[in-house]
Each structure stands twice: as C-alpha cells, then as structure tokens.
Protein backbone atom coordinates (compact mmCIF):
# COMPACT_ATOMS: atom_id res chain seq x y z
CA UNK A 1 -47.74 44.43 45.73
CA UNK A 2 -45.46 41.34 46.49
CA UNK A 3 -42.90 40.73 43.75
CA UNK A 4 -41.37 37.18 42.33
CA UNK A 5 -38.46 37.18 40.29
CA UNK A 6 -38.17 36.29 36.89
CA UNK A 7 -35.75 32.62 36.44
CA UNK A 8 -34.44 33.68 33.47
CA UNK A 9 -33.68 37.07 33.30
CA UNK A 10 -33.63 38.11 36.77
CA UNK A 11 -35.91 41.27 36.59
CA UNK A 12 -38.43 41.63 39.56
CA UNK A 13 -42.23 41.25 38.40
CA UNK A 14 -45.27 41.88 40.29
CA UNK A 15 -46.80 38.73 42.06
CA UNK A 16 -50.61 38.48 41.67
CA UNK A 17 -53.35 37.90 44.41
CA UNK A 18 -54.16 34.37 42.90
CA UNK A 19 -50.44 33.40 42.59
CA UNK A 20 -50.50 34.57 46.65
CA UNK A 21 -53.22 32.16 47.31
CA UNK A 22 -51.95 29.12 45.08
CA UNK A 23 -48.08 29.55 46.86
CA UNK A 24 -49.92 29.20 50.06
CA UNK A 25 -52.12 26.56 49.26
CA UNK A 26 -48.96 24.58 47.93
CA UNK A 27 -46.92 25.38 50.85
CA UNK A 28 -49.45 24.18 53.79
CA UNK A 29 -49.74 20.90 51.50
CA UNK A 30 -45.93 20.59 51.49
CA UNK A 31 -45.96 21.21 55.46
CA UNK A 32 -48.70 18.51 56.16
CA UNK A 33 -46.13 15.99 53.97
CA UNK A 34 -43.58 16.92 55.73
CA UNK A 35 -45.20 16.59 59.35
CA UNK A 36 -46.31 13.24 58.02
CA UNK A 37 -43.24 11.87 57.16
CA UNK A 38 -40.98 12.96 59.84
CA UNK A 39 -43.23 13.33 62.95
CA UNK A 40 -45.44 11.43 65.37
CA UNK A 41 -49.11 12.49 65.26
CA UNK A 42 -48.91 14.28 67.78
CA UNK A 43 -45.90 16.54 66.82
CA UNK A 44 -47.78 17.04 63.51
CA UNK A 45 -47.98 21.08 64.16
CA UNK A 46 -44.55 21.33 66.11
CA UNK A 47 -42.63 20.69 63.15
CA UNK A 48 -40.10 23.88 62.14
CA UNK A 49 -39.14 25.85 59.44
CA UNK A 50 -35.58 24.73 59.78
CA UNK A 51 -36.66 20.82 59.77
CA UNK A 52 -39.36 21.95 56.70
CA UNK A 53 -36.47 23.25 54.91
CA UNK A 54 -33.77 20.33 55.31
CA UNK A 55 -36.83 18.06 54.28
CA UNK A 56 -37.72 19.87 51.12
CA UNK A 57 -34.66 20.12 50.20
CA UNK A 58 -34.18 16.52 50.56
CA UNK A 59 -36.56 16.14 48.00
CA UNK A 60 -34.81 17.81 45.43
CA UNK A 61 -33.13 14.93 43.67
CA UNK A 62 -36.28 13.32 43.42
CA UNK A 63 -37.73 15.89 41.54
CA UNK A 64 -38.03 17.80 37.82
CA UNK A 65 -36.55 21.37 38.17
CA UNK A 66 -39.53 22.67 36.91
CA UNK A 67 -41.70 20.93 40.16
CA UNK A 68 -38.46 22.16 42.51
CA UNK A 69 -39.09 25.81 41.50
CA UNK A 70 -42.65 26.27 41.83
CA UNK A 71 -41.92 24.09 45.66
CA UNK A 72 -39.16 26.41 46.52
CA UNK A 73 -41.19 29.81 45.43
CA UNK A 74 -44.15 28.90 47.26
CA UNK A 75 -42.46 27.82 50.13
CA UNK A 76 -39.97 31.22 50.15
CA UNK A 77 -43.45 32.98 50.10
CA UNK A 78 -44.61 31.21 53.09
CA UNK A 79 -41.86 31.00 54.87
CA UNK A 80 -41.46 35.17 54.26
CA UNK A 81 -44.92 35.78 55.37
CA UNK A 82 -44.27 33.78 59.23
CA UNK A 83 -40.74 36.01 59.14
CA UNK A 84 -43.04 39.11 59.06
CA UNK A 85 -45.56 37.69 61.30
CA UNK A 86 -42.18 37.04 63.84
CA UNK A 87 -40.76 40.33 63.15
CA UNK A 88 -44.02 42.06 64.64
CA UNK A 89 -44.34 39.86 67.60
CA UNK A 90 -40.37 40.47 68.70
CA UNK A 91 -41.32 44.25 67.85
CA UNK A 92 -44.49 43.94 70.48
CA UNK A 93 -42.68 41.75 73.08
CA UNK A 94 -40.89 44.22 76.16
CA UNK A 95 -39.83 40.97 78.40
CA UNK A 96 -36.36 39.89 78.13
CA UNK A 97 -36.48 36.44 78.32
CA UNK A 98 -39.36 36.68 75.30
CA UNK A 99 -37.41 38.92 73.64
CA UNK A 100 -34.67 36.28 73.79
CA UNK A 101 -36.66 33.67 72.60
CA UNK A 102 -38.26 35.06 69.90
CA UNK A 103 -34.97 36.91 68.59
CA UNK A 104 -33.44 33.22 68.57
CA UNK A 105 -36.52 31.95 66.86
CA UNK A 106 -36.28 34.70 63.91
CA UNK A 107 -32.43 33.94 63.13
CA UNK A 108 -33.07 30.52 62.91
CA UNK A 109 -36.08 31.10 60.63
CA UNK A 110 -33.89 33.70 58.31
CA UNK A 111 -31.26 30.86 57.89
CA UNK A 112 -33.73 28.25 56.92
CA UNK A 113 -35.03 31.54 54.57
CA UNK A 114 -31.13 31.86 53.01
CA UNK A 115 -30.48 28.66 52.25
CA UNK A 116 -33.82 27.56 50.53
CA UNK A 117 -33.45 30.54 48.28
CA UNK A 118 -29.94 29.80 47.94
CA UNK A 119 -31.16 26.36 46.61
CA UNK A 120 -31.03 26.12 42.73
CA UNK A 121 -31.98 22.72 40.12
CA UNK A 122 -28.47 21.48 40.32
CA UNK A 123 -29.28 17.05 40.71
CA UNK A 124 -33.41 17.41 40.09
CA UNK A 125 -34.24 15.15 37.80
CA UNK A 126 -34.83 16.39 34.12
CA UNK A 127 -37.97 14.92 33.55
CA UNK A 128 -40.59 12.86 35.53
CA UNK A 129 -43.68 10.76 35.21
CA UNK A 130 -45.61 13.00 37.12
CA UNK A 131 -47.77 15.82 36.62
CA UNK A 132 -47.09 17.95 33.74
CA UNK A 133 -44.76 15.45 32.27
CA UNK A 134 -46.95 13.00 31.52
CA UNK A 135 -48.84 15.51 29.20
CA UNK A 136 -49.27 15.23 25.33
CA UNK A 137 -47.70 18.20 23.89
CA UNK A 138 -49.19 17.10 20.98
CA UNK A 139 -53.05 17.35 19.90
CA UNK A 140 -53.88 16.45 16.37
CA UNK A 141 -57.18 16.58 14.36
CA UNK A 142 -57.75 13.10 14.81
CA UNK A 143 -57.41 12.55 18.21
CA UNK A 144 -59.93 15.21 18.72
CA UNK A 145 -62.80 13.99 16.68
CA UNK A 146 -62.14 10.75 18.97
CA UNK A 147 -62.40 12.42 22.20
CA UNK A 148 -65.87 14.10 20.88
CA UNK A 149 -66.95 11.29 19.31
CA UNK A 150 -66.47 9.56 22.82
CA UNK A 151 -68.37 11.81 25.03
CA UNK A 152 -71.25 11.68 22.66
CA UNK A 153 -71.43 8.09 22.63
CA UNK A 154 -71.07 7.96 26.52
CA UNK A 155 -73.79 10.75 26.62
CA UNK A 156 -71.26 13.06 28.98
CA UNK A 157 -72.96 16.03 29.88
CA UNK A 158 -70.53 18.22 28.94
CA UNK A 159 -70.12 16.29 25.40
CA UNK A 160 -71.00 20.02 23.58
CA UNK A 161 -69.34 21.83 25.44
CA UNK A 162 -66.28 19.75 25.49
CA UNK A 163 -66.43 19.53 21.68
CA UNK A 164 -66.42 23.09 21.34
CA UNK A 165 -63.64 23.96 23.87
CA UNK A 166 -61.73 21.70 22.28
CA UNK A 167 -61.95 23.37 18.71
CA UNK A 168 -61.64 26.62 20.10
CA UNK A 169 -58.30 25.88 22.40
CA UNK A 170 -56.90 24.46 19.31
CA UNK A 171 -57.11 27.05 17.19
CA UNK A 172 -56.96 29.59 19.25
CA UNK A 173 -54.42 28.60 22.02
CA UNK A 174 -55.31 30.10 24.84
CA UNK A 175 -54.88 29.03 28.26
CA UNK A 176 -57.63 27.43 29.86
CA UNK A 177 -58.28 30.48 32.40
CA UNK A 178 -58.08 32.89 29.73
CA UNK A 179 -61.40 31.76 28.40
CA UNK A 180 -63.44 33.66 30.83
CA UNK A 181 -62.16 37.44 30.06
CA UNK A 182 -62.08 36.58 26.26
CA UNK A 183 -64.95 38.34 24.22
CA UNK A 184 -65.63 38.67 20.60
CA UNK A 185 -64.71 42.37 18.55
CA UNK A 186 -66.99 43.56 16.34
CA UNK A 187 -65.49 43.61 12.57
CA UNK A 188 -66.33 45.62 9.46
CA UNK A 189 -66.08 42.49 7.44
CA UNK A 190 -68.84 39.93 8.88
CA UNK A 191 -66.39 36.72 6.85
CA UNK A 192 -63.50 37.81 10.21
CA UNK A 193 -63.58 36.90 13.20
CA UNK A 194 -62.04 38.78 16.20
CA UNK A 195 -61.15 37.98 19.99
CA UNK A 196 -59.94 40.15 22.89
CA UNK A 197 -58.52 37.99 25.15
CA UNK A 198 -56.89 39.15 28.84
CA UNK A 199 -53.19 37.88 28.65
CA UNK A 200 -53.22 35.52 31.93
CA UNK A 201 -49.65 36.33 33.16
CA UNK A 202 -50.55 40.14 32.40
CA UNK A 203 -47.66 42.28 33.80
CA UNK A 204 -44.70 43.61 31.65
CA UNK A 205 -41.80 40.77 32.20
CA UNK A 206 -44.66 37.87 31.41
CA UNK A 207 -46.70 39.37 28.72
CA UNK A 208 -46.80 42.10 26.11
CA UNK A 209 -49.76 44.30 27.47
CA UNK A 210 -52.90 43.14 29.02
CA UNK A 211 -54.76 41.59 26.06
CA UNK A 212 -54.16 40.51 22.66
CA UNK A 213 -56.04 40.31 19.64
CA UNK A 214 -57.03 37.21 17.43
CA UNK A 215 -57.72 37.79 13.67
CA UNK A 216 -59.28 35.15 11.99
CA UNK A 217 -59.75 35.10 8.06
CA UNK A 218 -60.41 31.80 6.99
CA UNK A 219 -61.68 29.88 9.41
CA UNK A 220 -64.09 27.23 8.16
CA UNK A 221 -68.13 28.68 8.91
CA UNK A 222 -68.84 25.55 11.02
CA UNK A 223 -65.87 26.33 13.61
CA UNK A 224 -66.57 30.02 13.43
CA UNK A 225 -69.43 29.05 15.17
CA UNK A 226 -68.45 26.92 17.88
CA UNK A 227 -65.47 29.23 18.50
CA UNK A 228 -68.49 31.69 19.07
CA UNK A 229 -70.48 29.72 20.64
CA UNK A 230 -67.90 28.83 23.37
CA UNK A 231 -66.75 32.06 23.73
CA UNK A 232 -70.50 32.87 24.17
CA UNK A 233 -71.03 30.09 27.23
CA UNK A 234 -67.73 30.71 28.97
CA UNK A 235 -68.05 34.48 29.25
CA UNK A 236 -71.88 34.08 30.40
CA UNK A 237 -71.62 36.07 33.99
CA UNK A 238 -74.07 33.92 35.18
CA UNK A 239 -71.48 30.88 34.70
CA UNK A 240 -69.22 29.51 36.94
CA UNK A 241 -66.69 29.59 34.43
CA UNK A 242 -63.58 27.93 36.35
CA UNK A 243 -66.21 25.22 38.12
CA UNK A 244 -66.89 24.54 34.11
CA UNK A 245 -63.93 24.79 32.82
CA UNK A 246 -62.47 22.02 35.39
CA UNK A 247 -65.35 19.62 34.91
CA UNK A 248 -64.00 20.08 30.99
CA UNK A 249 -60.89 18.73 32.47
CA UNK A 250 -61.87 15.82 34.86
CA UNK A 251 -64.29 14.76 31.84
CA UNK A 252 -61.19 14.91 29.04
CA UNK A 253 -58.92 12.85 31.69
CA UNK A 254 -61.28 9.89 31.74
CA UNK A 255 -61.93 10.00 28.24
CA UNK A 256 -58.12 9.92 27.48
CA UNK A 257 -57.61 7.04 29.64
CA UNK A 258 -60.84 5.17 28.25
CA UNK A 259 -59.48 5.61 24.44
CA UNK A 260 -55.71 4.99 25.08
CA UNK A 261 -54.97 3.45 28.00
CA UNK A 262 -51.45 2.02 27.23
CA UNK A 263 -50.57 6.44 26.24
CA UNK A 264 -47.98 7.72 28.32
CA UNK A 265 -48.35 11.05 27.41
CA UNK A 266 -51.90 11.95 27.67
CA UNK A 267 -54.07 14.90 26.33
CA UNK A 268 -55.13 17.60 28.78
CA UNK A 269 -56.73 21.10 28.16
CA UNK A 270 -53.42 22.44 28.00
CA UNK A 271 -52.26 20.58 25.09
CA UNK A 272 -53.89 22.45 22.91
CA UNK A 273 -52.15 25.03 23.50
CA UNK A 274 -48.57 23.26 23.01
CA UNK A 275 -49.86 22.04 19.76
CA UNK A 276 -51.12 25.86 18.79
CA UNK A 277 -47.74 26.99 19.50
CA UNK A 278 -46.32 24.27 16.96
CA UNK A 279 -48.37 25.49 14.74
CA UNK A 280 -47.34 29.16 14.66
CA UNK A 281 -43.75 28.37 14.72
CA UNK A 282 -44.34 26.73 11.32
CA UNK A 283 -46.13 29.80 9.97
CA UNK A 284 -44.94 32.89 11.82
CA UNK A 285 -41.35 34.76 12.88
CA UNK A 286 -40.53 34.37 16.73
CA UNK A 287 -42.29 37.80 17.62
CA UNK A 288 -45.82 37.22 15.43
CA UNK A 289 -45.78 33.99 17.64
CA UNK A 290 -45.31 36.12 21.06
CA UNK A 291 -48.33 38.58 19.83
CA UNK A 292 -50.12 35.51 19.30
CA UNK A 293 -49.86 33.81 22.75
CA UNK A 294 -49.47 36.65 24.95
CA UNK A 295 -45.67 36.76 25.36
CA UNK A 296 -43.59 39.30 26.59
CA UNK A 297 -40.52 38.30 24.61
CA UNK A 298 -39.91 36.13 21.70
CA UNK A 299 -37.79 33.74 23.78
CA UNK A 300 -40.52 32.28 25.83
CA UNK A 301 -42.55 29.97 23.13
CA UNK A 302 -39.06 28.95 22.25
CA UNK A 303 -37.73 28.02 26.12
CA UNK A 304 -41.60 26.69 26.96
CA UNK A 305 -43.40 24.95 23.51
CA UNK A 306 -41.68 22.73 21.23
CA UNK A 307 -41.67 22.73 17.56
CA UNK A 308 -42.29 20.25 14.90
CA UNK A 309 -39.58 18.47 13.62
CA UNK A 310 -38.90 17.89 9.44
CA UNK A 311 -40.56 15.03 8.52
CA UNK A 312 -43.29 14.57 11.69
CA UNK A 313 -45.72 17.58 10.33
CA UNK A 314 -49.29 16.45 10.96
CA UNK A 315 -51.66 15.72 8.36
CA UNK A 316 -53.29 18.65 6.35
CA UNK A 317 -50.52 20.68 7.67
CA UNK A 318 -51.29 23.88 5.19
CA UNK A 319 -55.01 23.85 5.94
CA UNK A 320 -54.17 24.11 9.78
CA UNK A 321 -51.45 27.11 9.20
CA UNK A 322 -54.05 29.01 7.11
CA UNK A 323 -56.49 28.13 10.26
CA UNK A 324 -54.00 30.24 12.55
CA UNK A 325 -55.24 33.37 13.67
CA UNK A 326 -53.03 36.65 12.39
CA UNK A 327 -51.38 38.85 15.20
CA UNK A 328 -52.61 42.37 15.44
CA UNK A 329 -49.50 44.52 14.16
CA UNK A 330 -49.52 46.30 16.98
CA UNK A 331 -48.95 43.80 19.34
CA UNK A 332 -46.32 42.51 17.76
CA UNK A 333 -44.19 45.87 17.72
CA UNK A 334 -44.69 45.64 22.24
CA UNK A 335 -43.43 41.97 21.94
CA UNK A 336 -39.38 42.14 22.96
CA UNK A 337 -37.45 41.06 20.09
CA UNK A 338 -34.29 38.90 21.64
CA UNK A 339 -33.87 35.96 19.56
CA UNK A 340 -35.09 37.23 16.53
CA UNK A 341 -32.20 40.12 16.94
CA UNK A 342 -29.80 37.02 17.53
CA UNK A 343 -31.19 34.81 15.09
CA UNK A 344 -30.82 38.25 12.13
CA UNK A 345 -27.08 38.37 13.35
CA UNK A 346 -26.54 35.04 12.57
CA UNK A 347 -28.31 33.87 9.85
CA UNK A 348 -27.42 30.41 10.04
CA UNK A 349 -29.14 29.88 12.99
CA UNK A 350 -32.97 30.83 12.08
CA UNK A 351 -34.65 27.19 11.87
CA UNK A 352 -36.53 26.51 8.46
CA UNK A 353 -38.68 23.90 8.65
CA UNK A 354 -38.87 21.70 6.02
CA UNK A 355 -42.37 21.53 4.72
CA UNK A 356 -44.07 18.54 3.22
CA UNK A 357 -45.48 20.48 -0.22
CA UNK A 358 -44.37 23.46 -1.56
CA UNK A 359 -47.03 25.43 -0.63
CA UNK A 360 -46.00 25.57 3.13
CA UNK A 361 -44.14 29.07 4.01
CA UNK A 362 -42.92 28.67 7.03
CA UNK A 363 -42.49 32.25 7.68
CA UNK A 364 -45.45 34.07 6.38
C-alpha cells in the first residue's frame, strides 16, 4: 500500500484506495485547468508535467495553504504514478534513439516531481472565500430547528431525514461518511445508548484504532430516537448511503441560502461536527475529546476545531455538555497524549473556560 506523509509530524501513514481515487480525480481536474488556460484547443492533451508544475505552482499565492496541500498531494500522486508508467516503458524500449528520448523525458518529469514536493505554504493566502472557508464552524440549537422547520414547510423530501441527521451529527459528531459503518451496541441498561462507529481516517498516525465507542446517558427520549432511527436508515444495506447522504447536503445548501442569504459563513453537514468538537472541549480533557472524535493524538481537535471563547457560550450551554456522549475508557488510554503532557508541565497553559453558571465544569 501507497503511503502519504503526515504534515505535522512527518511519520509515513498508509494511503487508502478512496484517497487514491479522490488524488486522481483532483489531479485530471487540475490538468484540464491547466490545458485550458495555457493552451490552444488543440494542444489541450500535449500539455507537460514540467508546464503543469510551473502552472500550479503559479497558483500558489492565490490560494489557502490548506487548498495548496491537498493540490500538491494529489498532484505528487499523479505525477508519481506517470514516473512509474515511464520507468517501465524506458525498461521495455531496446532502440537507442527511444531509449534517448524517453530517458530525457523521465529526468525532466523527476525535476518537475522535486520541485513540486519541494514546494511548501510559504505566500498562500491564510484564508479564502472559497470552499471550506466559507463554512459555519458554528451550529447552534436554533439554527437547526430553522433548517427543519424549513424543509417541512417546503415539503423537501428528505425533510425527515434531514431533521434527524441533523440531531444525530450534532450530538454525535461524526463525519458525514462515518454514518454508514456506525451501528448501535446492545446495553445492559435499556435508559444508554451505545454506537460503534468506524473511525474514517482509520490507520495509526490519523486515528486511535478502527472504531470508537459513543456512551450516551442522558440523552433526552425523543432524540434517542431519531439518533436511532438515523442510524437505522443510513446503515440499511439496501441504501445508497453516500447517494443519501449527499442529497442531505445539496438539500441543507439551498436551505441555508434560502434562510440567510446575506451569511457568509454558511452551515454544511460538516459543521456539526466543528460545533461537537466545541462542545467537548468545554466538558472534557484534550485526550477524552480524541476518544470522542476518533483522533490519534490529542493535538489534532486542537490544530483542526476551534473552541468557544469566554463570554460567546451558546444558550443552554450545561444541558448540551450533559448531551455529550462519554468516551469509552479504553479508547482514551490508545489516544497519544502530547499536549496534555505539555499542558501538565506547565500548568499555566491548560485553558479554563469561563462558564456562564456555576454549574459548568469544564473538565469533567
């Protein structure tokens, strides 16, 4: 299996069949722009790696460093795979001048190779008003009902399930293509609720082990059974659950834009999980927060999900944190511990947030 390496701390990690097929998918669509924009028609498919690579990186400035990397890694993944594909013709060729040709062909291709991977974020932008950017990281309680209450009164089609996604994702914080491997645990106690779900990024730099366990204890009766019942539809094998879970997506977008269209930030499936995160790093220590979202270390939630700042808790704040699912004890001893050993070595560092009542612990 392929490998990737990790941004931050360097180690190699195993690249996954889908993440083979998305790099590819982005890297023929960043080809066709660049044919586009610096060839004639007909040139379209004679354009090089060399004149792909000075393009793309051309584009750099104009770009956030999170876009640049996933560009770059999909292109280096491309751009490996026609190296290999060059190496075995020039390995099959026995006539000179081929040989020649080829072997000329390959050099250039391993320079263009060098100096995109020699490429880092230095001058991308750091932020856009594209793509992920321009997503809430915050969900609240009210912005929910009006979403639901929305699809109802438009009589969407996927108004139910929509509703019940959206409860679910919030209180559970998975990500969207999690859904589909999650399945409900029998308990001893019939008042707790338990899910299994398949960690999405599930290899051992990315994620703790290959599932992780959500206990619920007080959830409310009425969303203990739409959490069911959506766990129920989006498992069904009979269900294509991806088809479903992106008509969820294209039906939230216009919804969004119907309720708020002067928003700059608007709400996508996603955001429920930034808001989950929020959430837990209210109620929970840096590795209970990891166990809880499927982390390999207790630095990621901090580098990738924001927190909530004094003062700008949402409403209701305690009855969400007692909403939160508990981490199975377990999982939380697999979860590497790096800033919580940094943050017990100097105490002055570990964030408290300040709660709006008394009862809040922000560290349960």
């Amino acid at each position: 299996m392929d490998t990737d390496t990790d941004p931050r701390s360097g180690a190699r990690r195993p690249r996954q069949a889908k993440t083979e097929a998305d790099y590819a998918k982005r890297a023929r669509q960043l080809l066709t722009r660049c044919a586009t924009e610096i060839a004639r028609p007909e040139q379209r498919h004679a354009v090089t790696w060399a004149e792909f690579v000075t393009w793309l990186l051309a584009r750099r400035p104009g770009v956030a460093a999170t876009s640049w990397q996933q560009y770059k890694s999909a292109s280096v993944f491309l751009l490996e795979r026609a190296i290999d594909l060059k190496t075995a013709a020039l390995a099959a060729v026995s006539e000179s001048g081929e040989m020649r040709a080829l072997a000329t062909s390959l050099a250039t291709m391993q320079t263009a190779l060098r100096d995109l991977q020699a490429a880092g974020t230095e001058g991308c932008l750091r932020t856009t008003r594209r793509t992920s950017s321009r997503k809430a990281k915050r969900f609240d309680e009210a912005d929910r009902h009006a979403i639901v209450a929305e699809a109802e009164r438009i009589k969407s089609r996927y108004a139910g399930d929509l509703a019940d996604c959206l409860l679910a994702a919030k209180r559970c914080g998975l990500r969207p293509a999690e859904w589909a491997g999650t399945r409900l645990v029998p308990s001893d106690d019939p008042a707790v609720l338990v899910l299994r779900v398949p960690n999405a990024k599930a290899d051992t730099v990315r994620a703790h082990g290959p599932t992780r366990t959500l206990v619920f204890d007080r959830l409310p009766e009425v969303e203990r059974r739409a959490v069911e019942r959506w766990v129920r539809r989006i498992s069904d094998p009979t269900l294509d659950a991806p088809r479903l879970i992106k008509a969820l997506g294209d039906c939230l977008h216009g919804i969004t834009r119907a309720l708020w269209p002067r928003r700059t930030k608007h709400i996508a499936l996603y955001s429920a999980r930034h808001e989950f995160a929020a959430l837990a790093k209210v109620r929970y220590r840096p590795a209970e927060v990891a166990a809880l979202m499927g982390h390999a270390s207790d630095v990621t939630a901090t580098d990738h999900y924001g927190r909530y700042r004094a003062g700008a808790f949402p409403p209701g704040l305690q009855t969400l944190l007692d909403r939160l699912p508990k981490p199975d004890p377990s999982e939380i001893l697999q979860v590497r511990r790096k800033l919580s050993v940094k943050l017990d070595r100097l105490p002055g560092l570990r964030e408290a947030p300040v709660a709006p009542d008394s009862n809040v612990r922000p560290n349960v």
